[in-house]
PDB file of N, CA and C in Angstrom:
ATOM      1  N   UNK A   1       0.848  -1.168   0.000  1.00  0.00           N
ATOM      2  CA  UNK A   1       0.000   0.000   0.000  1.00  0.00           C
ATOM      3  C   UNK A   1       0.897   1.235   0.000  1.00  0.00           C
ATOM      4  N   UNK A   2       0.501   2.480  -0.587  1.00  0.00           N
ATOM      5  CA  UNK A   2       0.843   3.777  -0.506  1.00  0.00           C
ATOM      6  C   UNK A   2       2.953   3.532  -1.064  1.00  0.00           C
ATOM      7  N   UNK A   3       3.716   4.225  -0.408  1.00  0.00           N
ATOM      8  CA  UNK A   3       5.255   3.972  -0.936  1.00  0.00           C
ATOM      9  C   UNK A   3       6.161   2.789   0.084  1.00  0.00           C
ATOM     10  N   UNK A   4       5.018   1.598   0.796  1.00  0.00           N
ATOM     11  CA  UNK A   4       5.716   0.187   1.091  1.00  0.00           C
ATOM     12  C   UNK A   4       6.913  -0.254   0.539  1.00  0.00           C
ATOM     13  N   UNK A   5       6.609  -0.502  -1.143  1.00  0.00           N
ATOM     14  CA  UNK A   5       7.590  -1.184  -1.514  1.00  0.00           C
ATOM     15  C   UNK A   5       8.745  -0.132  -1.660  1.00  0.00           C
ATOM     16  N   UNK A   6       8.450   0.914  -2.310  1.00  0.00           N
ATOM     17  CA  UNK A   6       9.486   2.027  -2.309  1.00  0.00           C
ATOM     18  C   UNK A   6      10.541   2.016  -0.993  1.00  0.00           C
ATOM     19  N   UNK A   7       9.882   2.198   0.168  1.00  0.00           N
ATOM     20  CA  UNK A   7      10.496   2.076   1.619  1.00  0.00           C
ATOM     21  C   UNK A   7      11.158   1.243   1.651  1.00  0.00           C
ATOM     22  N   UNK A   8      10.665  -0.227   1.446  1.00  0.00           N
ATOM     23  CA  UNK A   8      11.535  -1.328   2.354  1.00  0.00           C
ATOM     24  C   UNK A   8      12.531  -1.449   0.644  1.00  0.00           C
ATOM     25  N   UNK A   9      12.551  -0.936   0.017  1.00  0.00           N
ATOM     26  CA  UNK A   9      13.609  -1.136  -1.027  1.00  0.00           C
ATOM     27  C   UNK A   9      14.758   0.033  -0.797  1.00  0.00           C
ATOM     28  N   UNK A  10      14.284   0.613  -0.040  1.00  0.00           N
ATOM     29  CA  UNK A  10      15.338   1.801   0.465  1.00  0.00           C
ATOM     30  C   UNK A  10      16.044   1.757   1.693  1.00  0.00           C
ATOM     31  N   UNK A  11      15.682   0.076   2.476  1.00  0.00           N
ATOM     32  CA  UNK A  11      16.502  -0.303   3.410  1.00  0.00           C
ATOM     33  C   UNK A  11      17.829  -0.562   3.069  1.00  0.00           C
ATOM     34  N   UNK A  12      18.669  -0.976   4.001  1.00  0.00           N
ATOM     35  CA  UNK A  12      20.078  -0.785   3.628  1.00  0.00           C
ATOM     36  C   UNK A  12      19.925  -2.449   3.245  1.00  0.00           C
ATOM     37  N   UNK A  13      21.084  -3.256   1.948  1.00  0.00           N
ATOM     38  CA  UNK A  13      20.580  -4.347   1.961  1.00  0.00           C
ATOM     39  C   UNK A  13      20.362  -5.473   2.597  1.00  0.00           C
ATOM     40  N   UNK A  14      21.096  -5.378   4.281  1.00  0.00           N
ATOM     41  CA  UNK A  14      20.385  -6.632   4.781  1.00  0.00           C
ATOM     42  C   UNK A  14      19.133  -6.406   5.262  1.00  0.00           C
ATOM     43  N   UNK A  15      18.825  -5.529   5.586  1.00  0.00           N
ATOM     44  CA  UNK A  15      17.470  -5.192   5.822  1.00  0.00           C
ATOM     45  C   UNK A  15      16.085  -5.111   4.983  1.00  0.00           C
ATOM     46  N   UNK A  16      16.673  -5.011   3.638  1.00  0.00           N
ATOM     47  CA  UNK A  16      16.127  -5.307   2.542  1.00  0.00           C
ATOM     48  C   UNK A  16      15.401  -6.696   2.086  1.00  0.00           C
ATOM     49  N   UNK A  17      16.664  -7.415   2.286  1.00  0.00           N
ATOM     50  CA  UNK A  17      16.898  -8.932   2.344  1.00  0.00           C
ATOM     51  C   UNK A  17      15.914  -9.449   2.800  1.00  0.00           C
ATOM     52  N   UNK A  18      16.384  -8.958   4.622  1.00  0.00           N
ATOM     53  CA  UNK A  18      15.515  -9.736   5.850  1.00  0.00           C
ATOM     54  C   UNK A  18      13.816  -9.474   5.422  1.00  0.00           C
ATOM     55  N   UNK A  19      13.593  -8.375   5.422  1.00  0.00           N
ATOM     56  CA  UNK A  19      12.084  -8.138   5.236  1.00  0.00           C
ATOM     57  C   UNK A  19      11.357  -8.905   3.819  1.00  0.00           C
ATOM     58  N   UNK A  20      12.376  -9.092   2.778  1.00  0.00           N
ATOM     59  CA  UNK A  20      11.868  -9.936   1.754  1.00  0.00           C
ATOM     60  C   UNK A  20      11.446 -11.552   2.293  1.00  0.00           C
ATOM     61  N   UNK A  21      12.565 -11.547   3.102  1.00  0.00           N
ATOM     62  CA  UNK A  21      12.519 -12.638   3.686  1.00  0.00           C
ATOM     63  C   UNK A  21      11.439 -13.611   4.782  1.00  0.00           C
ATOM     64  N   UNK A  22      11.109 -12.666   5.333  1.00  0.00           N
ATOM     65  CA  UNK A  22       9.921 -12.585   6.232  1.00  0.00           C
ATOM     66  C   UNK A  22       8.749 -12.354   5.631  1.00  0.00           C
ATOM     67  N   UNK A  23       8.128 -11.555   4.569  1.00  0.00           N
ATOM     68  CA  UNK A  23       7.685 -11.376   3.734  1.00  0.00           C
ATOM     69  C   UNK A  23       7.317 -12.684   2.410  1.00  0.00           C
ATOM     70  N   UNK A  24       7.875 -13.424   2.672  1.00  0.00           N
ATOM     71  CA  UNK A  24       8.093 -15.084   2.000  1.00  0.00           C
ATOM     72  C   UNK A  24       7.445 -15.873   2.984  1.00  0.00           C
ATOM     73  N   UNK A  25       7.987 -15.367   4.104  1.00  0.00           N
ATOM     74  CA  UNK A  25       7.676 -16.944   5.036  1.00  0.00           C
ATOM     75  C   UNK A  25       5.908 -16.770   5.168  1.00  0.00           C
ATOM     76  N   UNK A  26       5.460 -15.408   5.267  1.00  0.00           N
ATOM     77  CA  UNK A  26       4.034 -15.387   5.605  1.00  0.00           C
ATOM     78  C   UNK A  26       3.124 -15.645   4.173  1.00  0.00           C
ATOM     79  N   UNK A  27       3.879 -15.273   3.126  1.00  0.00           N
ATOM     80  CA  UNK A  27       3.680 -15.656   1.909  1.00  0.00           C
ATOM     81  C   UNK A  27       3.059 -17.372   1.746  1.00  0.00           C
ATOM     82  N   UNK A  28       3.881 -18.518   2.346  1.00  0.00           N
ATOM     83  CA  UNK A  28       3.531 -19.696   2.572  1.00  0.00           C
ATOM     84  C   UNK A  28       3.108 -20.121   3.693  1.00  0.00           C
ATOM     85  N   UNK A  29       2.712 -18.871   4.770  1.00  0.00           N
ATOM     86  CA  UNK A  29       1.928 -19.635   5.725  1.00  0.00           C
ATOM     87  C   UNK A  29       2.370 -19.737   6.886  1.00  0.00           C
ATOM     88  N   UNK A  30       3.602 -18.958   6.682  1.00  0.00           N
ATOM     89  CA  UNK A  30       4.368 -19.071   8.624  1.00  0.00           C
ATOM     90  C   UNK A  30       4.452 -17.981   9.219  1.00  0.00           C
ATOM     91  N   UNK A  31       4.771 -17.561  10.716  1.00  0.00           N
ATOM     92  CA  UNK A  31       5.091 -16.616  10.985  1.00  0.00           C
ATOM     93  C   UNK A  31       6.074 -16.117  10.664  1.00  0.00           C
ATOM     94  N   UNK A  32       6.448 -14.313  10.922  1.00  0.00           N
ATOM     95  CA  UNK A  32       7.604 -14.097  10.709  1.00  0.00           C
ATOM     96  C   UNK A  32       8.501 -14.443  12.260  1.00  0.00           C
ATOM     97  N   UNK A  33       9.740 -14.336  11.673  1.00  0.00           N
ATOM     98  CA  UNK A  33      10.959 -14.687  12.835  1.00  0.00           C
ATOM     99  C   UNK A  33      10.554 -14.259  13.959  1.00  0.00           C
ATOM    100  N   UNK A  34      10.511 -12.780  14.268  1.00  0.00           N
ATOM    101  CA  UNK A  34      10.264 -11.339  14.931  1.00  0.00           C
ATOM    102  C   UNK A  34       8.995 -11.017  14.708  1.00  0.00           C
ATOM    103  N   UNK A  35       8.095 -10.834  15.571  1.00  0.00           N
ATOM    104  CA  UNK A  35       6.634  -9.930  14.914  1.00  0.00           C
ATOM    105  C   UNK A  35       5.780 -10.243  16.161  1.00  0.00           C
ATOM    106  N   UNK A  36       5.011  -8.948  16.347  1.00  0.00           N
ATOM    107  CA  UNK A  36       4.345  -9.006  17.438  1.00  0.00           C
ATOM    108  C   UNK A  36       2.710  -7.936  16.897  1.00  0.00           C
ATOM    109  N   UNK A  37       1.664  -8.574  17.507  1.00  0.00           N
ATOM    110  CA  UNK A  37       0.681  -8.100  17.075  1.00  0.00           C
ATOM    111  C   UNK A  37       0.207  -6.051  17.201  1.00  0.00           C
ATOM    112  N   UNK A  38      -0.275  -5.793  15.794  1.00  0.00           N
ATOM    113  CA  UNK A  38      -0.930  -4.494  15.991  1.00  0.00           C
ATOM    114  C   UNK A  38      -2.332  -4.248  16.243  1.00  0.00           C
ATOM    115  N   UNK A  39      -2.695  -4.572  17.274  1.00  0.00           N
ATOM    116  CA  UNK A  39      -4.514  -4.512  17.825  1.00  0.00           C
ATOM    117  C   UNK A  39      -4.935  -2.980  17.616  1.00  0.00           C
ATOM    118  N   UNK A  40      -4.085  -1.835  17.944  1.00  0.00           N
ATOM    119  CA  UNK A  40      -4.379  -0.730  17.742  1.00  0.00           C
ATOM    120  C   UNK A  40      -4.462  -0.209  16.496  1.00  0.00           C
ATOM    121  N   UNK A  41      -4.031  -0.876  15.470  1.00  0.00           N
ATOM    122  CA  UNK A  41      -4.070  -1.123  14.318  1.00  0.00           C
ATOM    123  C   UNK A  41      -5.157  -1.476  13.515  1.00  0.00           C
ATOM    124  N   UNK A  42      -5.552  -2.413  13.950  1.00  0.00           N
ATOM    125  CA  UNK A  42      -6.701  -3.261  13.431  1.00  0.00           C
ATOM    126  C   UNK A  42      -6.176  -4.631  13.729  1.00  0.00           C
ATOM    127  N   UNK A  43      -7.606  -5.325  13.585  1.00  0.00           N
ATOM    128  CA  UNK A  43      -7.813  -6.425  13.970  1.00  0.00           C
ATOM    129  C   UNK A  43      -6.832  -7.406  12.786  1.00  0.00           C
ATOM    130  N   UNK A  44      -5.913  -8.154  13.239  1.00  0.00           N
ATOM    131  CA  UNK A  44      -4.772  -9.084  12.330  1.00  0.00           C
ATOM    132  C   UNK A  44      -3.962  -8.558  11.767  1.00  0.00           C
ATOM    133  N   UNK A  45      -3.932  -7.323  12.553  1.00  0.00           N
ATOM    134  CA  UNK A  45      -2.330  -6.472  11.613  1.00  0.00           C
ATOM    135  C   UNK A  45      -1.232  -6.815  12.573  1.00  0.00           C
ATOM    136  N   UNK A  46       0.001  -7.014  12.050  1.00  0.00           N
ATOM    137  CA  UNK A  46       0.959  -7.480  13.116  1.00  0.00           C
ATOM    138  C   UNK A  46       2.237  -6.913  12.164  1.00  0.00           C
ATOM    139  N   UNK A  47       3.500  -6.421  13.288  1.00  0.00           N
ATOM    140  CA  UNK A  47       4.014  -6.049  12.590  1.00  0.00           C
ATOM    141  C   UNK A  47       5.521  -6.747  12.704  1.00  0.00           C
ATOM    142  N   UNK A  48       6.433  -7.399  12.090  1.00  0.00           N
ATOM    143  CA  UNK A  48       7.697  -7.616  11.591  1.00  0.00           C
ATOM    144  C   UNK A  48       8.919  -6.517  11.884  1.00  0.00           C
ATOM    145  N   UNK A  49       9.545  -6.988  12.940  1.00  0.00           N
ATOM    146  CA  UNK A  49      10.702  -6.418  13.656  1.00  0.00           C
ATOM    147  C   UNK A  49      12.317  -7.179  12.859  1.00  0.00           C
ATOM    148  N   UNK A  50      12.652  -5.839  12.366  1.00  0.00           N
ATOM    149  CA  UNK A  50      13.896  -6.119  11.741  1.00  0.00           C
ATOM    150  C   UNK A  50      15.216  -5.292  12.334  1.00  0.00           C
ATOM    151  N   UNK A  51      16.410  -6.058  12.365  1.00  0.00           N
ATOM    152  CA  UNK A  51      17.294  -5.288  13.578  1.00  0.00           C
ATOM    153  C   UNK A  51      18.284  -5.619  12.307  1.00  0.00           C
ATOM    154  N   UNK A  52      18.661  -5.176  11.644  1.00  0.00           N
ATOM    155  CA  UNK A  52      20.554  -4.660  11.138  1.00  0.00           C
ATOM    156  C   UNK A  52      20.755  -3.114  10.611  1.00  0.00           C
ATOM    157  N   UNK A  53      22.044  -2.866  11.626  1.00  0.00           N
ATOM    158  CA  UNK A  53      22.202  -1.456  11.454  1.00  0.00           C
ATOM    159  C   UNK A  53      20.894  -0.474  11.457  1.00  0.00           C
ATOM    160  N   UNK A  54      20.044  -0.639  12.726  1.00  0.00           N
ATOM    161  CA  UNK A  54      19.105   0.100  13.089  1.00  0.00           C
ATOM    162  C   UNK A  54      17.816  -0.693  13.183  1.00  0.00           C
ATOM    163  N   UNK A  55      17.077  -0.298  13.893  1.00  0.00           N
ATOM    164  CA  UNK A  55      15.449  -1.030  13.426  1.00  0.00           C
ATOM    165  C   UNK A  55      14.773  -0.702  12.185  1.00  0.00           C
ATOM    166  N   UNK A  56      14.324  -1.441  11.681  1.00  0.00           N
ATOM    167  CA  UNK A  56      13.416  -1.435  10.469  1.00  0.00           C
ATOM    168  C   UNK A  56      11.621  -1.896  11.033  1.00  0.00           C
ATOM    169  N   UNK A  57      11.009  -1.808  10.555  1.00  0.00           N
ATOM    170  CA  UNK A  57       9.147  -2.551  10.812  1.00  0.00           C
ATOM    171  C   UNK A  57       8.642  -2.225   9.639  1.00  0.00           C
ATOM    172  N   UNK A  58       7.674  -3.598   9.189  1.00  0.00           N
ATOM    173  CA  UNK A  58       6.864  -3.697   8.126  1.00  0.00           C
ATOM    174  C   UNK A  58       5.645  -4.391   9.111  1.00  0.00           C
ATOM    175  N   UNK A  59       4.977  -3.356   8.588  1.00  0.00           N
ATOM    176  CA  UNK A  59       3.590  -3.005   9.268  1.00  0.00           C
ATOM    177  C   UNK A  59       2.308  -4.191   8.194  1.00  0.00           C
ATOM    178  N   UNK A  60       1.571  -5.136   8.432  1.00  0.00           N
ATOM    179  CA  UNK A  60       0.956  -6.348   7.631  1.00  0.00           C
ATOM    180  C   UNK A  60      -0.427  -6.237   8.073  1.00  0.00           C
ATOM    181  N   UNK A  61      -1.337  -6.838   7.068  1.00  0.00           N
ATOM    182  CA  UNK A  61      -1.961  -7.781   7.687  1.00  0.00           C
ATOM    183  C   UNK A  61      -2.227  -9.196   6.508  1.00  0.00           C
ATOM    184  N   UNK A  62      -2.442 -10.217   6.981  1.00  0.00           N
ATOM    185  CA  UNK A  62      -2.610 -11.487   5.839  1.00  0.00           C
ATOM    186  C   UNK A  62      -3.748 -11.906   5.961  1.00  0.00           C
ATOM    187  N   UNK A  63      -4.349 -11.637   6.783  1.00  0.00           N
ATOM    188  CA  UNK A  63      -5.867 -12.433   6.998  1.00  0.00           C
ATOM    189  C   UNK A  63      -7.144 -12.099   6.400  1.00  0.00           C
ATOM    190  N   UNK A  64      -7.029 -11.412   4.941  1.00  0.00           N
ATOM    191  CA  UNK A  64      -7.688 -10.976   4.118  1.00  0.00           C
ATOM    192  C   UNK A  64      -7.586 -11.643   2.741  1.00  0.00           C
ATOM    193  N   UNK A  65      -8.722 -12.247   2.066  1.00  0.00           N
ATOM    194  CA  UNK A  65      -8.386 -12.271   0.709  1.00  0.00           C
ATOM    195  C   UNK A  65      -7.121 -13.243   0.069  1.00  0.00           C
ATOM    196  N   UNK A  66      -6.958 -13.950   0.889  1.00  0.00           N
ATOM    197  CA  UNK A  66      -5.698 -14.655   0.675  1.00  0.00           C
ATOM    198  C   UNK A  66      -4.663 -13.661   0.081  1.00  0.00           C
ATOM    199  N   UNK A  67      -4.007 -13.066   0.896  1.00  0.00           N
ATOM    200  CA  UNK A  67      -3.089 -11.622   0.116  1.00  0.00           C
ATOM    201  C   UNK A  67      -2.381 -11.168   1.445  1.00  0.00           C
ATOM    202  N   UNK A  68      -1.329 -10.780   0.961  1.00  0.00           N
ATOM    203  CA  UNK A  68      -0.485  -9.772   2.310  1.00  0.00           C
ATOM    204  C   UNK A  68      -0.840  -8.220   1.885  1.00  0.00           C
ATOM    205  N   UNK A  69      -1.653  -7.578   2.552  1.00  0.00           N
ATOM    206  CA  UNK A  69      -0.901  -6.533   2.434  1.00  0.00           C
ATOM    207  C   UNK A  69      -0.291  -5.239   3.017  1.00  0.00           C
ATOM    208  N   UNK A  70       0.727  -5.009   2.398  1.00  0.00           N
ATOM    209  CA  UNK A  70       2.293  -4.261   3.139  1.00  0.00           C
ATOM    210  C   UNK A  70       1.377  -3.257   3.465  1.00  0.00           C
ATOM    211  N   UNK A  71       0.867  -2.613   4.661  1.00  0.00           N
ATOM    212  CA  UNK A  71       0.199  -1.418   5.059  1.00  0.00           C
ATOM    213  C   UNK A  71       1.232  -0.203   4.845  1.00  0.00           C
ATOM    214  N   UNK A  72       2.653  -0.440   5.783  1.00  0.00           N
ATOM    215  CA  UNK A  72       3.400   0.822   5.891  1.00  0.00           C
ATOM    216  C   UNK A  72       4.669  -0.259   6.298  1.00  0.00           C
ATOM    217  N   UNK A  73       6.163   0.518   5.900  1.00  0.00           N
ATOM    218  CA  UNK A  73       7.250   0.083   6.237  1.00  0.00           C
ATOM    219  C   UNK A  73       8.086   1.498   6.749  1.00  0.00           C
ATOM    220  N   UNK A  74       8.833   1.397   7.600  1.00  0.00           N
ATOM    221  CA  UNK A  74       9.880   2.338   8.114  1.00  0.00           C
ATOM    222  C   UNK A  74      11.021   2.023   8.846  1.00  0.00           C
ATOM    223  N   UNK A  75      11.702   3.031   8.924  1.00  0.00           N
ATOM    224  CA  UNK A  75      12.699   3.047  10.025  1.00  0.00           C
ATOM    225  C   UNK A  75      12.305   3.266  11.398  1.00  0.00           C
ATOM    226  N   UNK A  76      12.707   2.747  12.063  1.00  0.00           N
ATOM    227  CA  UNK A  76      12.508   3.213  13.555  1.00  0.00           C
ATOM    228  C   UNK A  76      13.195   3.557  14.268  1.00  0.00           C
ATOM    229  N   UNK A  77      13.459   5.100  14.963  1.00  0.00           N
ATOM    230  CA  UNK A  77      14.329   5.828  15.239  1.00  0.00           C
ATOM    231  C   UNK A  77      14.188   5.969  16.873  1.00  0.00           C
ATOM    232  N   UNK A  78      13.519   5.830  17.873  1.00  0.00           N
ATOM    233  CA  UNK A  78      13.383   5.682  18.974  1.00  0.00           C
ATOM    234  C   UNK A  78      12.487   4.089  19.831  1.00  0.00           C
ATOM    235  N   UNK A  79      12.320   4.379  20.596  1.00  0.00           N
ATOM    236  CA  UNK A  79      12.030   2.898  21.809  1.00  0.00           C
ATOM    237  C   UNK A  79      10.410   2.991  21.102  1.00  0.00           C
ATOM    238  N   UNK A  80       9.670   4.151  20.901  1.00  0.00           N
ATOM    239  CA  UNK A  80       8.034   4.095  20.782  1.00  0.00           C
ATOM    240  C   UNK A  80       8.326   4.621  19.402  1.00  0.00           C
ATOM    241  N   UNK A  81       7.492   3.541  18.760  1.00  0.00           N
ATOM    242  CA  UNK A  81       6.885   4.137  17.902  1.00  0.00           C
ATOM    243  C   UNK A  81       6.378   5.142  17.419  1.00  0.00           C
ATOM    244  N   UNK A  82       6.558   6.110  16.586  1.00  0.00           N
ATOM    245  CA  UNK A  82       6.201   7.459  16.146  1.00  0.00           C
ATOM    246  C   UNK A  82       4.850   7.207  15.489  1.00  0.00           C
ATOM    247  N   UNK A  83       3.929   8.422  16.263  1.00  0.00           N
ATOM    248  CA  UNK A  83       2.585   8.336  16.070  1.00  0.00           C
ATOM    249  C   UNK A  83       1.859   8.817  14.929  1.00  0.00           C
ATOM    250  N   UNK A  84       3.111   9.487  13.665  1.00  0.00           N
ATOM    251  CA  UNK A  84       2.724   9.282  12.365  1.00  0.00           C
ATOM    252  C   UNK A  84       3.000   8.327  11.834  1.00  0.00           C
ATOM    253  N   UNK A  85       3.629   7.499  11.814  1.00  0.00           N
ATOM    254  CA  UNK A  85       4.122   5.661  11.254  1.00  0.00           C
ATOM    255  C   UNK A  85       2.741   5.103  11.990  1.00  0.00           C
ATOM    256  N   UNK A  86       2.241   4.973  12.951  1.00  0.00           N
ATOM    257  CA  UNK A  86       1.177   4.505  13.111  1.00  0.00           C
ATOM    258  C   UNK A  86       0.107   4.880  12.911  1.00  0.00           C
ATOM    259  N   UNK A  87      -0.241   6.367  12.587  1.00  0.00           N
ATOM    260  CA  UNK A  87      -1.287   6.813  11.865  1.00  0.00           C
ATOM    261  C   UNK A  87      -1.273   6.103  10.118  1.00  0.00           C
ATOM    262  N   UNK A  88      -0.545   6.449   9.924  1.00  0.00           N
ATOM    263  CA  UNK A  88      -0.001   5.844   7.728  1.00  0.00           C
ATOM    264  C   UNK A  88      -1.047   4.292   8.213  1.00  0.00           C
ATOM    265  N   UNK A  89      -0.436   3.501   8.649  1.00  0.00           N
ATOM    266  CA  UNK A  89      -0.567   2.148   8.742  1.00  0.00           C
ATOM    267  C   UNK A  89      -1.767   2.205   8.804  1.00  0.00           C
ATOM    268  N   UNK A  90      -2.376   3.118  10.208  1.00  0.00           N
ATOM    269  CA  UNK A  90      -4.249   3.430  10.163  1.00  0.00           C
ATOM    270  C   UNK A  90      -4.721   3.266   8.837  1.00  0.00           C
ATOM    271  N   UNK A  91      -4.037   4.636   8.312  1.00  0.00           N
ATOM    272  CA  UNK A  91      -5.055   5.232   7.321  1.00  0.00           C
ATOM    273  C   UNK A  91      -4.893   4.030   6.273  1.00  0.00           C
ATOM    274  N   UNK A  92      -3.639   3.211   5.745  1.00  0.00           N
ATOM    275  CA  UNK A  92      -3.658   1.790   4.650  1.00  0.00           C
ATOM    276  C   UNK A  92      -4.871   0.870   5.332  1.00  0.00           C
ATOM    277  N   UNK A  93      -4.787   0.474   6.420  1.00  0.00           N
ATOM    278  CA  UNK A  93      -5.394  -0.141   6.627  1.00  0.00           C
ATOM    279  C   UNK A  93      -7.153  -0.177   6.510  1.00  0.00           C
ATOM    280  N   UNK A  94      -7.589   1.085   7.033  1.00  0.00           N
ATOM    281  CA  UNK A  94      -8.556   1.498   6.678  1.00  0.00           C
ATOM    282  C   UNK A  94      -8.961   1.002   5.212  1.00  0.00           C
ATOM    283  N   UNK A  95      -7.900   1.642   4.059  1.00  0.00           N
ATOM    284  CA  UNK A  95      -8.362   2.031   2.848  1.00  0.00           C
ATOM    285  C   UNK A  95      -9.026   0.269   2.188  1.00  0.00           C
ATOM    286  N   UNK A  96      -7.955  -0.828   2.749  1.00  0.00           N
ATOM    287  CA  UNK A  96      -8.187  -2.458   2.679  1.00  0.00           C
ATOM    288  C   UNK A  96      -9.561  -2.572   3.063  1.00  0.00           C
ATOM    289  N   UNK A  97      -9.844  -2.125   4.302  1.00  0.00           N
ATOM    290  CA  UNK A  97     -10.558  -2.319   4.647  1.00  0.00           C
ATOM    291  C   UNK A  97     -12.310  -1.621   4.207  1.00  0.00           C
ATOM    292  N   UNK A  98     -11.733  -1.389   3.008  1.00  0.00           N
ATOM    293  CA  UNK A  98     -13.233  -0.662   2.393  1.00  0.00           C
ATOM    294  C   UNK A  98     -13.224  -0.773   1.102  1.00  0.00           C
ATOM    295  N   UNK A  99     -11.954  -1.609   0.559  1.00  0.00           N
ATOM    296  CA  UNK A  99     -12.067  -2.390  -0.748  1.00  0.00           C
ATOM    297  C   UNK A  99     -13.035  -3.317  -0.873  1.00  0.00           C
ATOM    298  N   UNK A 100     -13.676  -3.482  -1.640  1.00  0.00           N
ATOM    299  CA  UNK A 100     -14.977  -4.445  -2.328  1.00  0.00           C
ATOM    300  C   UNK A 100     -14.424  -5.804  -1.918  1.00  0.00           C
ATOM    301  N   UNK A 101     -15.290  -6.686  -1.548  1.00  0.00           N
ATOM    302  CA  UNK A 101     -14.552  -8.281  -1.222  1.00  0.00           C
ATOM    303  C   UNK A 101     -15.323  -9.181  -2.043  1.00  0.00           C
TER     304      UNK A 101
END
């Protein structure tokens, strides 16, 4: 959704990597490595914790439509989450969530 792929392609490349990577595993059905649920988010959004040379998060949900989709990806620059990275993710999520099924 919105510049996802743009973002996590602008990670540095192991971080790039990793999130492709994780991004695969839920692809066939597994969890990711790292990932802990976004309830404030919406209901089955969970987000993917990536650690080289800084934090990274790719913000999900899969439990739609048989489909992932990437709500929001960023850097993460302090301990809390910045409450515009979690607004973005809102507002993607929302927008899924009012697509035709």
């Amino acid at each position: 959704m919105g510049s996802s792929r743009a973002t996590i392609r602008s990670f540095p490349m192991p971080a790039k990597q990793d999130a492709g990577h994780q991004l695969d595993r839920v692809q066939r059905g597994l969890d990711p490595t790292d990932w802990k649920p976004m309830q404030s988010i919406g209901r089955g959004v969970r987000e993917i914790r990536i650690r080289h040379e800084g934090q990274y998060r790719v913000i999900y949900i899969a439990s739609l439509d048989d489909r992932i989709y990437v709500l929001h990806a960023f850097m993460k620059k302090s301990q809390k989450t910045n409450r515009l990275d979690l607004e973005a993710a809102k507002r993607a999520f929302d927008q899924v969530m009012q697509r035709p099924r």
